[in-house]
N, C-alpha and C. Protein backbone atom coordinates (compact mmCIF):
# COMPACT_ATOMS: atom_id res chain seq x y z
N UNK A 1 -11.49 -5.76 -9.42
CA UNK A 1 -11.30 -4.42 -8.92
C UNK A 1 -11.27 -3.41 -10.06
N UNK A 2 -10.62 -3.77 -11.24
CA UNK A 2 -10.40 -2.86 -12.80
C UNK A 2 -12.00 -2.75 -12.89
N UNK A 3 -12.80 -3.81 -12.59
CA UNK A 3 -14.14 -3.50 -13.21
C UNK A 3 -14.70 -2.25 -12.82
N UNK A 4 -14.64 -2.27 -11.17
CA UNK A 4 -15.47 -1.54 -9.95
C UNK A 4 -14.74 -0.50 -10.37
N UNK A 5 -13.48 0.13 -10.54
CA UNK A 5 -12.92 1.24 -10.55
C UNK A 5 -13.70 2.23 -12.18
N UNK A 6 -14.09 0.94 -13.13
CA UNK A 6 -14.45 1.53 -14.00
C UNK A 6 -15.82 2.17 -14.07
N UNK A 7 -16.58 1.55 -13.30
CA UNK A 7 -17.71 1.53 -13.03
C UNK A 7 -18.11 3.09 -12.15
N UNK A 8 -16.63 2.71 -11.23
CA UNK A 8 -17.03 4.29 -10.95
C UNK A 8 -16.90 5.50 -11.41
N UNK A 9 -15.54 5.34 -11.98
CA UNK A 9 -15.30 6.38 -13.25
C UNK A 9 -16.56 6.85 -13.71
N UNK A 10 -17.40 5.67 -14.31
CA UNK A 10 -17.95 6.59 -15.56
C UNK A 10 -19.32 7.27 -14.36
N UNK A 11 -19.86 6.48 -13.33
CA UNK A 11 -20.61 7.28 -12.26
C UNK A 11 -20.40 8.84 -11.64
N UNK A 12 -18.66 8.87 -11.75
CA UNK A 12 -18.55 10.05 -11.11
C UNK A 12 -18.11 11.02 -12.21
N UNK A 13 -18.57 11.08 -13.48
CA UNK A 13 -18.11 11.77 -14.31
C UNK A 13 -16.59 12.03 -14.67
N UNK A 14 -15.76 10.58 -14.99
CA UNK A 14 -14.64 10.73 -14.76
C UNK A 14 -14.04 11.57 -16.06
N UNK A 15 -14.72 11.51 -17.49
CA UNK A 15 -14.43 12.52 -18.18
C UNK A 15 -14.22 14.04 -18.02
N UNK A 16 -14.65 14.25 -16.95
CA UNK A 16 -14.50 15.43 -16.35
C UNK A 16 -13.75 16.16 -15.37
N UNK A 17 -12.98 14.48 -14.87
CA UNK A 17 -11.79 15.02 -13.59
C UNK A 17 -10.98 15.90 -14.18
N UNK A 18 -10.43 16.89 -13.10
CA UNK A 18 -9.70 17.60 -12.85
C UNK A 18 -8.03 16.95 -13.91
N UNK A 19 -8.10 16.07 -13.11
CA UNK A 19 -7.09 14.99 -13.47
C UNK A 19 -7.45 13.23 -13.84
N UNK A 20 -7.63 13.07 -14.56
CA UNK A 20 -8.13 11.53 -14.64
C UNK A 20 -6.86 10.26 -15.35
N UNK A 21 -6.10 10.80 -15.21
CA UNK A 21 -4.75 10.27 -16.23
C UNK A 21 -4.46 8.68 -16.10
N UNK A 22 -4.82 7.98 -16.98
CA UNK A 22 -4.86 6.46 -17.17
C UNK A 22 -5.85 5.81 -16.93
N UNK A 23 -6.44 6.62 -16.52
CA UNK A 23 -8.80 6.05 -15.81
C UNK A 23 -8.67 5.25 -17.38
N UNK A 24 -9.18 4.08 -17.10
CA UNK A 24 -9.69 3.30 -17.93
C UNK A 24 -9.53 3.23 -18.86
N UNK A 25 -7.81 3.19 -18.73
CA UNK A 25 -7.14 2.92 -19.86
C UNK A 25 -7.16 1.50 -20.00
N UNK A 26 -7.26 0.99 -21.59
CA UNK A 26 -7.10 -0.69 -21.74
C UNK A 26 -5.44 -1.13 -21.71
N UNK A 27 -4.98 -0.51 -21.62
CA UNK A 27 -3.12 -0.64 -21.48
C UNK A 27 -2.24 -0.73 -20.39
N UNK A 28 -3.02 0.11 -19.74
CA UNK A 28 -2.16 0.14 -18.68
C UNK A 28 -2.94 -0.24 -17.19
N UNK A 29 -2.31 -0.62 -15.74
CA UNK A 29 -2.84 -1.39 -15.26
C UNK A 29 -3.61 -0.37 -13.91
N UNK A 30 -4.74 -0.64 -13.61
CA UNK A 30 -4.96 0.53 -12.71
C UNK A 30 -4.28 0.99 -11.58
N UNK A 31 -3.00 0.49 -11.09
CA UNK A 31 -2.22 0.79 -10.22
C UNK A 31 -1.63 1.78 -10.93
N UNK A 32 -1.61 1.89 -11.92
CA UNK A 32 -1.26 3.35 -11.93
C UNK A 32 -2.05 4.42 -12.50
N UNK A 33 -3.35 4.34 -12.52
CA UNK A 33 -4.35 5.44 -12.75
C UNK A 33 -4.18 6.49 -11.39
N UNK A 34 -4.71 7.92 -12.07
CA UNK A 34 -4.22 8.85 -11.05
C UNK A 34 -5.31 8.75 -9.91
N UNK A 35 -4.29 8.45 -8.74
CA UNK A 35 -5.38 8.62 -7.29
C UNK A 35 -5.49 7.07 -7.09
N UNK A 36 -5.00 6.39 -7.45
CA UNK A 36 -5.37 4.85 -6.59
C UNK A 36 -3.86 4.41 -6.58
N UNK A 37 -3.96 3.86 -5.12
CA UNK A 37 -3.25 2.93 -4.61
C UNK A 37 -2.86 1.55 -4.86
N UNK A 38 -1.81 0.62 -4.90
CA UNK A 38 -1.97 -0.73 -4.65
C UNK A 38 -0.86 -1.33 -3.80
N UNK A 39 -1.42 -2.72 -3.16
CA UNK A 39 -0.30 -3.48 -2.76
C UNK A 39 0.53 -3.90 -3.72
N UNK A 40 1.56 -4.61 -2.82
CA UNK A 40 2.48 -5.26 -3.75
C UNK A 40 1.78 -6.27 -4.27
N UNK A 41 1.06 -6.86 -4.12
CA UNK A 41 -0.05 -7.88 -5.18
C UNK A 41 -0.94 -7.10 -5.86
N UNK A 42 -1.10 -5.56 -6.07
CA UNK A 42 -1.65 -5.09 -6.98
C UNK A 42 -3.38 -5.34 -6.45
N UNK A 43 -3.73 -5.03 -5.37
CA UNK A 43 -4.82 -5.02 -4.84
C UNK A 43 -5.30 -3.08 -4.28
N UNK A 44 -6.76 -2.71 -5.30
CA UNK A 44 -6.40 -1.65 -4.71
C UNK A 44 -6.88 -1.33 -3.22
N UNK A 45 -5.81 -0.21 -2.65
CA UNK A 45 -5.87 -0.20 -1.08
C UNK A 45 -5.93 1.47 -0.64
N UNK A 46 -5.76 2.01 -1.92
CA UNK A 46 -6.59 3.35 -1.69
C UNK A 46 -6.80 4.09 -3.44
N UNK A 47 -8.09 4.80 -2.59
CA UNK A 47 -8.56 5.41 -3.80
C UNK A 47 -8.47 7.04 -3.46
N UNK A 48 -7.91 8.08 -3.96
CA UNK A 48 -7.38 9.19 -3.47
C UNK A 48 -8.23 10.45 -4.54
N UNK A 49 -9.12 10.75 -4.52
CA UNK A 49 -9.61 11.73 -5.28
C UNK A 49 -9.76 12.68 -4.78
N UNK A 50 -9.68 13.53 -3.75
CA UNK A 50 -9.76 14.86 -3.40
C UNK A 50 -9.66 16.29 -4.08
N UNK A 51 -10.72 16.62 -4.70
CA UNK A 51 -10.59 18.18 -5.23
C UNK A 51 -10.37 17.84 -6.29
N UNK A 52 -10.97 16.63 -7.47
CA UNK A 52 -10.18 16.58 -8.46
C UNK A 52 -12.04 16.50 -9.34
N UNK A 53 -12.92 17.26 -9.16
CA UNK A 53 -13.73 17.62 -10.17
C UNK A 53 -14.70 16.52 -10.31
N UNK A 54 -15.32 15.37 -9.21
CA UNK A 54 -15.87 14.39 -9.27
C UNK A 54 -17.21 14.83 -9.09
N UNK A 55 -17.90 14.41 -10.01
CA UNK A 55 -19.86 14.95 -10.10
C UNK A 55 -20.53 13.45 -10.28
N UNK A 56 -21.38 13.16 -9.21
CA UNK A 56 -21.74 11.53 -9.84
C UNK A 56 -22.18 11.37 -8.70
N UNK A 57 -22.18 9.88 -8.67
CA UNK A 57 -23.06 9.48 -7.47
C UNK A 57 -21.95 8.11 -6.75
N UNK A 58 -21.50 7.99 -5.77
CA UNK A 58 -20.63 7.01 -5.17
C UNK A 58 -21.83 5.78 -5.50
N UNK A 59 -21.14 4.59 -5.75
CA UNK A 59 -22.09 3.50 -6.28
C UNK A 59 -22.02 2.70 -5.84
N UNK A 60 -22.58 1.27 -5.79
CA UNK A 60 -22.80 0.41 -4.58
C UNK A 60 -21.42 -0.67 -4.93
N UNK A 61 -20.91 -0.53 -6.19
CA UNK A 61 -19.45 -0.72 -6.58
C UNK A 61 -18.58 -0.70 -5.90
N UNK A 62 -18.62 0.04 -5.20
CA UNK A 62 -17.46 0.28 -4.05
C UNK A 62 -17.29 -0.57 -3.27
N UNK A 63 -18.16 -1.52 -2.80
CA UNK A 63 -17.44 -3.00 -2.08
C UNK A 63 -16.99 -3.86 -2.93
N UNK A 64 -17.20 -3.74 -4.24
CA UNK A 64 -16.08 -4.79 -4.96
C UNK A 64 -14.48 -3.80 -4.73
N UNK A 65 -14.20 -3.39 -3.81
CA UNK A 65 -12.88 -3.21 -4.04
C UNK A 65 -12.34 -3.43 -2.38
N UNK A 66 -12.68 -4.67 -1.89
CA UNK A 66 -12.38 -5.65 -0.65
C UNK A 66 -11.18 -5.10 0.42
N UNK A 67 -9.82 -4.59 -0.46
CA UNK A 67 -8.54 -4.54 0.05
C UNK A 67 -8.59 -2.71 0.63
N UNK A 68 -9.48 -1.88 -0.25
CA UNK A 68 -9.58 -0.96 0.65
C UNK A 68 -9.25 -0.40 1.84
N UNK A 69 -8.47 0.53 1.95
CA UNK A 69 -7.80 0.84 3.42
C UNK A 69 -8.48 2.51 3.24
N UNK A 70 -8.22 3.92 2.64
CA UNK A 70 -8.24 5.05 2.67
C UNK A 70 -9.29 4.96 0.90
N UNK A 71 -10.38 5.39 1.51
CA UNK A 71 -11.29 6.48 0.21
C UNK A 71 -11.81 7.82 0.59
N UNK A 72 -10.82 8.66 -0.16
CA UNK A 72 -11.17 10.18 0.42
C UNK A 72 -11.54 10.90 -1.73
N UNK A 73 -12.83 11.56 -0.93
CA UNK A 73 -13.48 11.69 -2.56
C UNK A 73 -14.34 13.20 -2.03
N UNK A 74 -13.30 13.73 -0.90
CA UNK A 74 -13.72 15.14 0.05
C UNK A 74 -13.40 16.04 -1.65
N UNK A 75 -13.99 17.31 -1.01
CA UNK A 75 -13.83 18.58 -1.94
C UNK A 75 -14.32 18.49 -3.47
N UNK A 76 -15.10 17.52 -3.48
CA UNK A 76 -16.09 17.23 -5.07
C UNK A 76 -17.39 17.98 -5.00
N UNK A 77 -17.76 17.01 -6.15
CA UNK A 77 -19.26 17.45 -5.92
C UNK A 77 -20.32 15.99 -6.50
N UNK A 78 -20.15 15.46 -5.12
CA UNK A 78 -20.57 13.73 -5.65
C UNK A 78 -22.18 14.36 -5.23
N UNK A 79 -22.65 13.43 -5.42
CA UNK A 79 -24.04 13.39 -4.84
C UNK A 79 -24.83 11.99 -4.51
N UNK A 80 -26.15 11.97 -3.94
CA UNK A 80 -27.23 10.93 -3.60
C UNK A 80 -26.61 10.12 -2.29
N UNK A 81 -26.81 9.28 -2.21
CA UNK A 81 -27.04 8.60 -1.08
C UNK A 81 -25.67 7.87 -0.87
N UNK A 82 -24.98 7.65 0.19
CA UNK A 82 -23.59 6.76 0.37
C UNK A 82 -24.19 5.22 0.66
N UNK A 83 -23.71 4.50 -0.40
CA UNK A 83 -24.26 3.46 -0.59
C UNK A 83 -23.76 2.57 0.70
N UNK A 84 -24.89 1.12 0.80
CA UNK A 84 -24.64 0.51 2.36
C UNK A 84 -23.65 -0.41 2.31
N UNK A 85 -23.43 -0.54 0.43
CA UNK A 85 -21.89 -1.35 0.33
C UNK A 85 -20.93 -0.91 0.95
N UNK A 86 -20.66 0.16 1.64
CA UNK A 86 -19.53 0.95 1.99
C UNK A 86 -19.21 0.28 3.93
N UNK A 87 -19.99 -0.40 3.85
CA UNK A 87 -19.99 -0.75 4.57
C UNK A 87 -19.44 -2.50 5.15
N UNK A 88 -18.98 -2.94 3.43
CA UNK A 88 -18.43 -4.13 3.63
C UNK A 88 -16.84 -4.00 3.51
N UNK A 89 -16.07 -2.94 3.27
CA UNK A 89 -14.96 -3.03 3.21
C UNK A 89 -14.49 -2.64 4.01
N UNK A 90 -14.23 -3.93 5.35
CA UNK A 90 -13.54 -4.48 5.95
C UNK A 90 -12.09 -3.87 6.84
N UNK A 91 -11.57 -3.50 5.53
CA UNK A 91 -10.25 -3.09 5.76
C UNK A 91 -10.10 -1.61 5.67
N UNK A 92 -11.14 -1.13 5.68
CA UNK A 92 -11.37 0.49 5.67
C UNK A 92 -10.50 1.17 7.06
N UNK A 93 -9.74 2.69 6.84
CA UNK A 93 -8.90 3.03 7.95
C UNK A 93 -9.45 4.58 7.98
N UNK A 94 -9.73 5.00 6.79
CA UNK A 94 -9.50 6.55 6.32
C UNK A 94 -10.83 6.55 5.43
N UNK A 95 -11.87 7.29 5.68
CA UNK A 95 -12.75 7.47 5.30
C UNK A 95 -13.19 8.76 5.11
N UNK A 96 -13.13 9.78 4.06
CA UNK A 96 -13.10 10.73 3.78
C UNK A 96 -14.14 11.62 2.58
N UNK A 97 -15.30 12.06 2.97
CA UNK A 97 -16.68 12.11 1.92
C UNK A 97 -16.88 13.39 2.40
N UNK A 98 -15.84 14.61 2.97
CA UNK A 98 -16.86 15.63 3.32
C UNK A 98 -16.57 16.74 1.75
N UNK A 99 -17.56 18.10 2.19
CA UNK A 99 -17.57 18.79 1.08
C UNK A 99 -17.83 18.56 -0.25
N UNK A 100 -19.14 17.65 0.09
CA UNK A 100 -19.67 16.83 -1.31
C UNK A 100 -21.28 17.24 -1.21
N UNK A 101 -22.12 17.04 -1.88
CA UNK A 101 -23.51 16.91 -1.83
C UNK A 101 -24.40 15.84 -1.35
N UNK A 102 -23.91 14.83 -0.93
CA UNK A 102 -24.65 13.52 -0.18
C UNK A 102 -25.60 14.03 0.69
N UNK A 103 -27.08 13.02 0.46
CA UNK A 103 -27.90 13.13 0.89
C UNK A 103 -28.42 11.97 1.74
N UNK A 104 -29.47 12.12 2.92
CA UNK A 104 -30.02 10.88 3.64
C UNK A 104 -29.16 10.45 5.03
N UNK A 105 -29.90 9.60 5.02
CA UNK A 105 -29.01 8.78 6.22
C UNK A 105 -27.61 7.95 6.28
N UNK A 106 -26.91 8.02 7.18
CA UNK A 106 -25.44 7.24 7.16
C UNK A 106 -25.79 5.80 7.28
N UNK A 107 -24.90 5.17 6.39
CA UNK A 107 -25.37 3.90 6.26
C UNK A 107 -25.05 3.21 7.77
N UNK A 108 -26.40 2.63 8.52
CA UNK A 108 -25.97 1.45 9.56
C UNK A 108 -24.37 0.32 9.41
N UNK A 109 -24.47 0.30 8.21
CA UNK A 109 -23.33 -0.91 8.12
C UNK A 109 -22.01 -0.69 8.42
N UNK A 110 -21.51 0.79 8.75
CA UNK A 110 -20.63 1.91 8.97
C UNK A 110 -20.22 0.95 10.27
N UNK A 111 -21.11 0.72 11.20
CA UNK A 111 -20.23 0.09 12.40
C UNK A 111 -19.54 -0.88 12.48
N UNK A 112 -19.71 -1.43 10.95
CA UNK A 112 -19.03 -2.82 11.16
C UNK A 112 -17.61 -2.96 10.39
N UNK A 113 -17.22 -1.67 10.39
CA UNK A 113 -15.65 -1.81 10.16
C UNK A 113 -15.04 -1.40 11.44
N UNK A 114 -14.51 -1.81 12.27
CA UNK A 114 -13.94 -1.50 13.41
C UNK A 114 -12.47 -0.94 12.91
N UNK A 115 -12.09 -1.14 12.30
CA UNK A 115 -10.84 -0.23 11.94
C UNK A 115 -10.62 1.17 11.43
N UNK A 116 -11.86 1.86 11.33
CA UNK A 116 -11.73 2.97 11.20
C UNK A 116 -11.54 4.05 12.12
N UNK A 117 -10.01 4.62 11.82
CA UNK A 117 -9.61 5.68 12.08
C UNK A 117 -9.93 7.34 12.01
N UNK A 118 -10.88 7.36 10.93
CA UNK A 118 -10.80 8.67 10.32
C UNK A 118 -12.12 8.70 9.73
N UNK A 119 -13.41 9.54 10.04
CA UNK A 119 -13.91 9.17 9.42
C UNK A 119 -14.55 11.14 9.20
N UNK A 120 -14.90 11.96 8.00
CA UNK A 120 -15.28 12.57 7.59
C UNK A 120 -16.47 12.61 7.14
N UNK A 121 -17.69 13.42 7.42
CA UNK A 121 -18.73 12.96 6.52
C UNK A 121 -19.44 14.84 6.29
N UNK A 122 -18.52 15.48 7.39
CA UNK A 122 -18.78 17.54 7.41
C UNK A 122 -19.50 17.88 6.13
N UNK A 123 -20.25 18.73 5.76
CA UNK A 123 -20.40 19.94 4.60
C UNK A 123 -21.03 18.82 3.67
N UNK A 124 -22.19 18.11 3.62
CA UNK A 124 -22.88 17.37 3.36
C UNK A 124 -24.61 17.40 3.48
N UNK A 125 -25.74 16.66 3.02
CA UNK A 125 -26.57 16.84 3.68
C UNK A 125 -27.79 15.58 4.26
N UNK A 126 -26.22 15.05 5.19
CA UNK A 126 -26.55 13.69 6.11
C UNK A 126 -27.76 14.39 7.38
N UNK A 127 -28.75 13.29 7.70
CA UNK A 127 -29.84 13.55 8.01
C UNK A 127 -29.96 12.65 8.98
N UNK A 128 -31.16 12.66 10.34
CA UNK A 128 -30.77 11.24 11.29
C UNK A 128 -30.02 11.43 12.24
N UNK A 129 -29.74 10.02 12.60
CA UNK A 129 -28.72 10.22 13.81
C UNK A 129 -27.77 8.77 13.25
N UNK A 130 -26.37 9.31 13.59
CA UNK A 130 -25.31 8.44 13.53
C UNK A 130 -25.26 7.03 14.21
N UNK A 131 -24.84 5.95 13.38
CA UNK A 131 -25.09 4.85 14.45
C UNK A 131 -23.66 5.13 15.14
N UNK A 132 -24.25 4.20 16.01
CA UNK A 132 -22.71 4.05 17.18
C UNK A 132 -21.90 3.39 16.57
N UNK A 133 -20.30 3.50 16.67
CA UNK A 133 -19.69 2.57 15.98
C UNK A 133 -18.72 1.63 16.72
N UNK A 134 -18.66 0.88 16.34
CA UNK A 134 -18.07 -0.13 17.28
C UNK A 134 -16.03 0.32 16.66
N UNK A 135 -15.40 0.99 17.47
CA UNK A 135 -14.46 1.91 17.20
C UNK A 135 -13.41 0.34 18.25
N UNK A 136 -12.35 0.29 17.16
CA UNK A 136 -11.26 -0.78 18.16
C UNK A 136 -9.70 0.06 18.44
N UNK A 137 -9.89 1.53 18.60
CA UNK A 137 -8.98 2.26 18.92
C UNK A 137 -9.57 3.66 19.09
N UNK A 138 -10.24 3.75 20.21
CA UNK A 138 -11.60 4.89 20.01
C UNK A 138 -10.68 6.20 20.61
N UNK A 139 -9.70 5.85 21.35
CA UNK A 139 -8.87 6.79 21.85
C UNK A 139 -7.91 7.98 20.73
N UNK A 140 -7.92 7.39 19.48
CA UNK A 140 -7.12 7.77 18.15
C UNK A 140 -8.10 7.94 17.30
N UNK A 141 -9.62 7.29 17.17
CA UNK A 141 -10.49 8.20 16.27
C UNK A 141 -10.75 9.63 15.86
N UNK A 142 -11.06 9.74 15.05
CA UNK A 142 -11.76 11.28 14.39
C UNK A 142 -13.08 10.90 13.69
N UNK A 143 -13.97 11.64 14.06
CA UNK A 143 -15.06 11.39 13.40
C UNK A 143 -15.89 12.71 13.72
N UNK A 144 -16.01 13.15 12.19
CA UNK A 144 -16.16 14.71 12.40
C UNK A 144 -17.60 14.70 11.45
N UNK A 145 -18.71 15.39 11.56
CA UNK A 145 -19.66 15.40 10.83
C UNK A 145 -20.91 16.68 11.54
N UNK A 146 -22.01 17.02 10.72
CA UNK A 146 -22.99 17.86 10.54
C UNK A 146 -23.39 18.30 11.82
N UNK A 147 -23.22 18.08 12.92
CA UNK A 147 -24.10 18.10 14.01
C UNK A 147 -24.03 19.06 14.73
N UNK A 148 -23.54 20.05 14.44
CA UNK A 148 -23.46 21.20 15.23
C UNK A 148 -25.01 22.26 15.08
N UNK A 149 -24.87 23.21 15.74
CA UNK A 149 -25.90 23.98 15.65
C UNK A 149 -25.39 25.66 15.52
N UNK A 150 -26.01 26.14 14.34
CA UNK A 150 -27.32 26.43 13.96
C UNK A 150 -27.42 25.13 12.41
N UNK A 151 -28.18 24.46 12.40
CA UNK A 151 -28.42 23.22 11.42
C UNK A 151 -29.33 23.90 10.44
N UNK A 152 -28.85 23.51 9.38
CA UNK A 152 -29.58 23.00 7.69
C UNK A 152 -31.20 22.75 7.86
N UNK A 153 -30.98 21.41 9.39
CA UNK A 153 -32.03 20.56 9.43
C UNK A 153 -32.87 21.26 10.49
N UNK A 154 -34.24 21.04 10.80
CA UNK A 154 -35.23 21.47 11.41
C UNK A 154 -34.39 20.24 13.49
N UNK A 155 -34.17 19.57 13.02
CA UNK A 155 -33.57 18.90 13.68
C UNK A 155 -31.75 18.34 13.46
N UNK A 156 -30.96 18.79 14.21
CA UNK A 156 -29.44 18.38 13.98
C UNK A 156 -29.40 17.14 14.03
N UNK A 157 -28.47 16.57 13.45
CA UNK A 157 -27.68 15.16 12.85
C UNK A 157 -27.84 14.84 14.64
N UNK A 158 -27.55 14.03 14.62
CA UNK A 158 -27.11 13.02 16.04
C UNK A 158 -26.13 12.04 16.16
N UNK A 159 -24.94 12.75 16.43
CA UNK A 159 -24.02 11.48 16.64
C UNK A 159 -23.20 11.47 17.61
N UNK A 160 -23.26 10.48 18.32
CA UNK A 160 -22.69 10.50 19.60
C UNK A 160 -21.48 10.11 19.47
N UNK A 161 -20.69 9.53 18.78
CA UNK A 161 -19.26 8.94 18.95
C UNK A 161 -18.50 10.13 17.84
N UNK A 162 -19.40 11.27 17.51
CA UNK A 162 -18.84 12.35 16.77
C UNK A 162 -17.49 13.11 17.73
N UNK A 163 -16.61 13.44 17.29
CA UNK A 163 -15.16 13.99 17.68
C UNK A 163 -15.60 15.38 17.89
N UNK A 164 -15.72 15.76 16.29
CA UNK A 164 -16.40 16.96 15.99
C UNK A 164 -17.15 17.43 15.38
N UNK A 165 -18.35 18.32 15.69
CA UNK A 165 -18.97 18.83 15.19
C UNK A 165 -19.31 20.02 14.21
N UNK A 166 -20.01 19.95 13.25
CA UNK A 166 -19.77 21.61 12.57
C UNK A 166 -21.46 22.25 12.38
N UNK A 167 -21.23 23.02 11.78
CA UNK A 167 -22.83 23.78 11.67
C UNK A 167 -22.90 24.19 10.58
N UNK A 168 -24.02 24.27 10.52
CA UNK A 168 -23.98 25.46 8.81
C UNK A 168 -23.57 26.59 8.21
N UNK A 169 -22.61 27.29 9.14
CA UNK A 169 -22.26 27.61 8.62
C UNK A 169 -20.58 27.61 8.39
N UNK A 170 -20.33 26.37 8.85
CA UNK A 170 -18.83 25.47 8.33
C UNK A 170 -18.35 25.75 9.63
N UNK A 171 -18.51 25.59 10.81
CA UNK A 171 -18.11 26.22 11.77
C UNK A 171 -17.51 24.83 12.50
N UNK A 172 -16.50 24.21 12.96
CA UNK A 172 -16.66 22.94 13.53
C UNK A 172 -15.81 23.11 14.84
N UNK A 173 -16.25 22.72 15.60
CA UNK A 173 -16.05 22.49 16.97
C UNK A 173 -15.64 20.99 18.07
N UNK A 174 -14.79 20.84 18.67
CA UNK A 174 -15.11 19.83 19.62
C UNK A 174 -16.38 19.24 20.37
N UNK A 175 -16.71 18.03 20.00
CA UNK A 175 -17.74 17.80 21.11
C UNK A 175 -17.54 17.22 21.92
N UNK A 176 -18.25 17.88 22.58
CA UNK A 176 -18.56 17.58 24.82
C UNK A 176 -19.52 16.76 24.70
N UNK A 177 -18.16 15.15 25.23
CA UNK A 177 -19.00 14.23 26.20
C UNK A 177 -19.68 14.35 27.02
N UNK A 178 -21.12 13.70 27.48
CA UNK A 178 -21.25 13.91 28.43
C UNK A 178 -20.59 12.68 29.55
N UNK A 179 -21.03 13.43 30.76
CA UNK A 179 -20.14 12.90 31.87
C UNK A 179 -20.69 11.23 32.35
């Protein structure tokens, strides 16, 4: 997990955080670098970067970190594609990527965490249509992303298990099931 965390560091321009305090330090243990989480076995179980100056690209690294519960890396300025590794951690609850520069399609593999609670992807420039997700508490989801109208895109995002919707011009709204 020390590896993957380092790995992303140097991807997301960690010389440059806002705050980066103990990032890849050889001394000290990454449970206590600023913004990550661990269990009591020292497994990390969240990675917390919000608004803290991240420029880079999220990397396919990110499934080496298995124990994953909450990655919120909202209010940066990441960029390229959200890799389809993101899609193996399992134990994902809190998923949080909006107000970043991401481009392309949402990774398919997204449905196969059924434990997600929370999922953000707003103020981005996700393209396509959302897969369905196989949701095991769909009554307590959030899943808020691009799809509103007036769109970026010549065609709006498509996602049907979307909560809420926003538009271009940050506008986000409830969406209406249909009946």
């Amino acid at each position: 997990e020390r590896s993957a965390l380092k790995v992303f560091y140097e991807s997301a321009g960690g010389q440059e955080w806002t705050d980066n305090s103990w990032w890849a330090s050889d001394y000290t243990s990454h449970c206590d670098w600023f913004g990550v989480t661990c269990s009591d076995t020292n497994n990390t179980i969240g990675l917390d970067l919000r608004n803290n100056g991240l420029a880079g690209t999220l990397i396919e690294e990110i499934k080496d970190l298995p124990y994953l519960e909450v990655l919120d890396l909202s209010d940066n300025d990441m960029r390229g594609t959200i890799p389809t590794g993101i899609g193996l951690l399992s134990e994902l609850t809190h998923l949080r990527l909006a107000y970043n520069e991401f481009i392309g399609s949402m990774p398919t593999q997204l449905r196969n965490i059924p434990g997600l609670e929370l999922i953000q992807f707003h103020v981005n420039r996700i393209s396509g249509t959302i897969p369905t997700m196989n949701w095991m508490n769909e009554e307590d989801s959030s899943f808020i992303a691009d799809c509103g109208n007036p769109s970026d895109f010549e065609e709006s995002l498509e996602c049907k298990d979307c909560t809420m919707c926003c538009n271009h011009h940050g506008d986000c709204y409830p969406q209406v099931k249909p009946d």
